[in-house]
N, C-alpha and C. Protein backbone atom coordinates (compact mmCIF):
# COMPACT_ATOMS: atom_id res chain seq x y z
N UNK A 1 0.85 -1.18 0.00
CA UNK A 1 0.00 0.00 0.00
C UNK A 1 0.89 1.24 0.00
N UNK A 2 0.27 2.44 -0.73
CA UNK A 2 1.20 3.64 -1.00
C UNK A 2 1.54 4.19 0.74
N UNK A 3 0.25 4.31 1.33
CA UNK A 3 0.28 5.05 2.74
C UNK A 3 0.79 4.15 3.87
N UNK A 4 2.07 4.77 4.33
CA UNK A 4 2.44 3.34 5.78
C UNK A 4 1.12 2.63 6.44
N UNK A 5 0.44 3.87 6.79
CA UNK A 5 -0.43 3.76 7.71
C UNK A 5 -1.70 2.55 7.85
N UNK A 6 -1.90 2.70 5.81
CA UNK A 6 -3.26 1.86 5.75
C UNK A 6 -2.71 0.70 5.12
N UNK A 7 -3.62 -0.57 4.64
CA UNK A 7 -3.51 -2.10 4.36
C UNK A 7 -4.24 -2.25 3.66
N UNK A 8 -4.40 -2.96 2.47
CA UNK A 8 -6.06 -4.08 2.52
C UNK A 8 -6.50 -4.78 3.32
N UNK A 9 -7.30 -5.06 3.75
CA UNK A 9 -7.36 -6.49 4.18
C UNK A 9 -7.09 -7.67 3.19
N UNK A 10 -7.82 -7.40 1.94
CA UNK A 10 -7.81 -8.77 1.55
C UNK A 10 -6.51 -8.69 0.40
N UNK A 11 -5.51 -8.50 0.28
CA UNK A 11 -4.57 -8.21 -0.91
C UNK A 11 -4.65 -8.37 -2.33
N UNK A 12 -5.70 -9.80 -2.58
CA UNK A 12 -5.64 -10.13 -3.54
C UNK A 12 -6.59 -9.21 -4.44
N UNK A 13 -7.92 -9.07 -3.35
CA UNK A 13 -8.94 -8.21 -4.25
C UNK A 13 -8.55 -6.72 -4.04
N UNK A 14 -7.86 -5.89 -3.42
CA UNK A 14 -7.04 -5.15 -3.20
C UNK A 14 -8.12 -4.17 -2.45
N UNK A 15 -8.66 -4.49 -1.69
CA UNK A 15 -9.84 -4.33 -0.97
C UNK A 15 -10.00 -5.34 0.22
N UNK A 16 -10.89 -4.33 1.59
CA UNK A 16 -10.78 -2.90 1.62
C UNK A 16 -9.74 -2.37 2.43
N UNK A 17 -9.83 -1.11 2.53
CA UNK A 17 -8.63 -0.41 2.96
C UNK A 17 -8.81 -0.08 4.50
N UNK A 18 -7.97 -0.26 5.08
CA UNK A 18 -7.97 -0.75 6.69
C UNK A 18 -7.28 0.74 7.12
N UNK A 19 -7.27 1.00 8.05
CA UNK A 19 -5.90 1.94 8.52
C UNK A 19 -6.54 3.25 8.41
N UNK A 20 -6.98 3.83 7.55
CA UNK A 20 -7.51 5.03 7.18
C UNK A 20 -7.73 6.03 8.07
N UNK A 21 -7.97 5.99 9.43
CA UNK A 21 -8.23 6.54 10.53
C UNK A 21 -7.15 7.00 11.26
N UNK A 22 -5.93 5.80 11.11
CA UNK A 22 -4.35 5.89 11.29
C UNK A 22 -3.72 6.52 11.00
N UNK A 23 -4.24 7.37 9.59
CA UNK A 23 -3.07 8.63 8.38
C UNK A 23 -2.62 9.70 9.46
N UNK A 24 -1.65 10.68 9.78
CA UNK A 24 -0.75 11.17 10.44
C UNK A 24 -1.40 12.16 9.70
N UNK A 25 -2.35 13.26 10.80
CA UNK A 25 -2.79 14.05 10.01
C UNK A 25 -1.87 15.40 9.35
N UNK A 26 -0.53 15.22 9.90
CA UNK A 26 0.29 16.16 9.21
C UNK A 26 0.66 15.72 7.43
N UNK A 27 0.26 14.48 7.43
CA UNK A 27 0.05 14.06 6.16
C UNK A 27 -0.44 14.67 5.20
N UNK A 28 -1.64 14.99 5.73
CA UNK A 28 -2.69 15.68 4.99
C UNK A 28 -2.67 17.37 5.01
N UNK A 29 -1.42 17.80 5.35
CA UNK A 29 -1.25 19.71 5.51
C UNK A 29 0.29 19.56 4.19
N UNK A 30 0.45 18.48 3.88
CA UNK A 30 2.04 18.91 2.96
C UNK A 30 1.10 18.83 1.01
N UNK A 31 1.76 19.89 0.70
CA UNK A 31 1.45 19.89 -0.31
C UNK A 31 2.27 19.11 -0.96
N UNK A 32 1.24 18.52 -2.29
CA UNK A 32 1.63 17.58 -3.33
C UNK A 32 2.54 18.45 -4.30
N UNK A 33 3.59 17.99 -4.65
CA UNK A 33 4.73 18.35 -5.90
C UNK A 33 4.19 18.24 -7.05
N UNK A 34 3.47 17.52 -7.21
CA UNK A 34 2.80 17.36 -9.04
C UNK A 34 1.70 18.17 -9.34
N UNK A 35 -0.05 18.20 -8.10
CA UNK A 35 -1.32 18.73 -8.34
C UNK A 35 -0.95 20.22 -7.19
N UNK A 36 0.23 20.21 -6.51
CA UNK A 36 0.08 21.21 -6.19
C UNK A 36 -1.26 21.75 -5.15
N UNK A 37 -1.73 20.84 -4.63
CA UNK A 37 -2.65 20.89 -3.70
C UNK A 37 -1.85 20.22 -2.02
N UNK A 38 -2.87 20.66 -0.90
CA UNK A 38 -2.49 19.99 0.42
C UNK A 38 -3.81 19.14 0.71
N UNK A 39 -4.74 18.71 -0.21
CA UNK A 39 -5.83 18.23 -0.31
C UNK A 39 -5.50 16.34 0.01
N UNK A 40 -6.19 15.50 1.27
CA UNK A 40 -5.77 14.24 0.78
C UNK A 40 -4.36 14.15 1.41
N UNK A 41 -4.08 12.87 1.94
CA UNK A 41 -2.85 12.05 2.39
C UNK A 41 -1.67 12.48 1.00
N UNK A 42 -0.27 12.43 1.01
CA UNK A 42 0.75 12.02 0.31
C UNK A 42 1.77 11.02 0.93
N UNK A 43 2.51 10.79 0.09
CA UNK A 43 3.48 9.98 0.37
C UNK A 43 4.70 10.82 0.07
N UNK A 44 5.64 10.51 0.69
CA UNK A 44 6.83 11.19 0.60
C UNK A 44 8.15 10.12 0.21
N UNK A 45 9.11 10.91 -0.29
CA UNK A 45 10.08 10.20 -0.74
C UNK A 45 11.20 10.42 0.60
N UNK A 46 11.66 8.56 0.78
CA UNK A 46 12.44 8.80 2.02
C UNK A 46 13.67 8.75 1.48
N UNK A 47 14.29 9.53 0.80
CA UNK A 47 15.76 9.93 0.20
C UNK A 47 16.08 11.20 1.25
N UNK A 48 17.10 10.54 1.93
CA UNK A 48 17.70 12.08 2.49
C UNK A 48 17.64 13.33 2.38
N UNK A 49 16.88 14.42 2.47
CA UNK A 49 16.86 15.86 2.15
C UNK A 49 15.86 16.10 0.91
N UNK A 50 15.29 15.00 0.13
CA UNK A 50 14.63 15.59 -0.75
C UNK A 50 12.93 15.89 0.16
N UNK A 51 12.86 16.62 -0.51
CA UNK A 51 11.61 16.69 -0.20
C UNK A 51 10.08 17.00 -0.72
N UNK A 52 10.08 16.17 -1.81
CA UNK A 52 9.39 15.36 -3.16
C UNK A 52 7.95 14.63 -2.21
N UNK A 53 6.93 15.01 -2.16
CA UNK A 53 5.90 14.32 -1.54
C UNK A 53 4.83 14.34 -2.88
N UNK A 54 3.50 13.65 -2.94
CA UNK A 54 2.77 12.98 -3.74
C UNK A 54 1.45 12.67 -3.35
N UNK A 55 0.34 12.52 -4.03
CA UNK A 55 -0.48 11.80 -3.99
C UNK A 55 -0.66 10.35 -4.22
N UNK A 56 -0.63 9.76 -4.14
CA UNK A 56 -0.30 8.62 -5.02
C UNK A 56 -1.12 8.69 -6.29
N UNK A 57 -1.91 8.84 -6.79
CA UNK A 57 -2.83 8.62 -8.19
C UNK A 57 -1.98 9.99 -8.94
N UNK A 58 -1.45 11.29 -8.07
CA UNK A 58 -1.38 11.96 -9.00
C UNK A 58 0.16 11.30 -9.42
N UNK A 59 1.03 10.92 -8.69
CA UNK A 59 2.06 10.34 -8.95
C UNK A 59 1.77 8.94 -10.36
N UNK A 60 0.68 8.80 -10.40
CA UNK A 60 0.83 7.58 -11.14
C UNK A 60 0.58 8.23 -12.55
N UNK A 61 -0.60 9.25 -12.33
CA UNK A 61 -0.91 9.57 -13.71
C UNK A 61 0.33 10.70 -14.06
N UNK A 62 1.03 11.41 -13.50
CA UNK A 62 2.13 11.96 -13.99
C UNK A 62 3.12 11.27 -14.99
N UNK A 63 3.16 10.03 -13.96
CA UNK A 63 4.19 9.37 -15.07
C UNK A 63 3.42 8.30 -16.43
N UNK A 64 2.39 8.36 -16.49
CA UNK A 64 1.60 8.10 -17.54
C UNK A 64 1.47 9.08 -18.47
N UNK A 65 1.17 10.07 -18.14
CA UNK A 65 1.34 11.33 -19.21
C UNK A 65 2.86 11.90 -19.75
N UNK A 66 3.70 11.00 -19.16
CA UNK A 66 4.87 11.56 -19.60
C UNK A 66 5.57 10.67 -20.78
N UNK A 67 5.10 9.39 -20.50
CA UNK A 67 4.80 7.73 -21.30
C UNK A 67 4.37 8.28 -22.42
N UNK A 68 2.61 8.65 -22.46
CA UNK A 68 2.12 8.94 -23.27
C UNK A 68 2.49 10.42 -24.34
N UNK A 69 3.38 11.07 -23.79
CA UNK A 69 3.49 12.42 -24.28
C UNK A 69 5.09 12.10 -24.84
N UNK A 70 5.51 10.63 -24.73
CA UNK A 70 7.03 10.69 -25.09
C UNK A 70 7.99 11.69 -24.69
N UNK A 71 8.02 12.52 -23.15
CA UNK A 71 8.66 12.67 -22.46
C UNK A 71 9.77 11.96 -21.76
N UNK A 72 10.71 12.06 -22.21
CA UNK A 72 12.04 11.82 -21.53
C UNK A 72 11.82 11.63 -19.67
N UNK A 73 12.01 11.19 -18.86
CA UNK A 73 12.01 10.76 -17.84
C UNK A 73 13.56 11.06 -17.05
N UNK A 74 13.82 11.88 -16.29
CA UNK A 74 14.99 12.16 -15.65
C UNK A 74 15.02 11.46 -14.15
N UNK A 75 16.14 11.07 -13.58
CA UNK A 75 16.00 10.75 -12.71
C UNK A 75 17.06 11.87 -11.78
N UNK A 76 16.57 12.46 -10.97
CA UNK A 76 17.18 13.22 -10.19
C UNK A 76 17.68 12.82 -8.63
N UNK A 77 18.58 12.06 -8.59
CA UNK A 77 19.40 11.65 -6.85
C UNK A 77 18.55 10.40 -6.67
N UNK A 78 16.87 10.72 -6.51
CA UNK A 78 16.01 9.55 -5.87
C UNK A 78 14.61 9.72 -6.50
N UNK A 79 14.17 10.70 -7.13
CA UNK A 79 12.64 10.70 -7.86
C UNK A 79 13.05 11.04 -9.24
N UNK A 80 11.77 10.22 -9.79
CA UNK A 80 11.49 10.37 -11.58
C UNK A 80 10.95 11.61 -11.42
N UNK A 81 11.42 12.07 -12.53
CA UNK A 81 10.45 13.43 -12.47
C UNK A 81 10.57 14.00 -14.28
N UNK A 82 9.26 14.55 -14.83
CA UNK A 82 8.88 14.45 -16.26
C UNK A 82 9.68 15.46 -16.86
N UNK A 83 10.21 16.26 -17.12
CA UNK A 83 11.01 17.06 -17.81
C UNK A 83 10.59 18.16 -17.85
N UNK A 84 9.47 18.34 -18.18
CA UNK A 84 8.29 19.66 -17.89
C UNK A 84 7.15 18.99 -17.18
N UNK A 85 6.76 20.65 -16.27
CA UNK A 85 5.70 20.74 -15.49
C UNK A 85 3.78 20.59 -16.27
N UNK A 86 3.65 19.48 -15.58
CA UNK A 86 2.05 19.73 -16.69
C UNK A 86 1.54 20.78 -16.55
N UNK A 87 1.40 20.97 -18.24
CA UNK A 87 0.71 22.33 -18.49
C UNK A 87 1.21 23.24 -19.13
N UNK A 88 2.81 23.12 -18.81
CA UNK A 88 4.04 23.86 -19.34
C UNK A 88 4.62 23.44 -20.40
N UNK A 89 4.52 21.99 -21.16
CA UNK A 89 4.62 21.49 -22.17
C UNK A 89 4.58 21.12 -23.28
């Protein structure tokens, strides 16, 4: 699961999601790097000093649009990150 906090129960059907009550509500005050919102849990990247946090879905569709847009993919120390900012491209 993206969030420490939560689980499935059942893994296989990937359902349902346990923990939810558990999220660290400072979780939910860091703004996301990609949508640019503090809306919703992120995940953060545990690389020393970066400080790259996420949604998870927006993290997924970022790098889908970058797939799809034949964007080059950089890797910087510890996160992928698309070459341009959506929107800017």
């Amino acid at each position: 699961m993206y969030v420490p906090e939560t689980s499935f129960d059942d893994a296989e059907k990937m359902e349902p999601i346990s923990g939810v009550t558990l999220v660290n509500k400072d979780r939910k005050r860091i703004k996301c790097s990609v949508c640019k919102t503090a809306k919703g849990a992120v995940v953060q990247c545990d690389h020393p000093g970066c400080k790259m946090s996420w949604h998870p879905l927006c993290g997924i569709e970022e790098v889908i649009h970058a797939v799809k847009m034949r964007v080059t993919l950089i890797f910087d120390s510890c996160c992928v990150f698309p070459v341009f900012a959506r929107g800017n491209g």
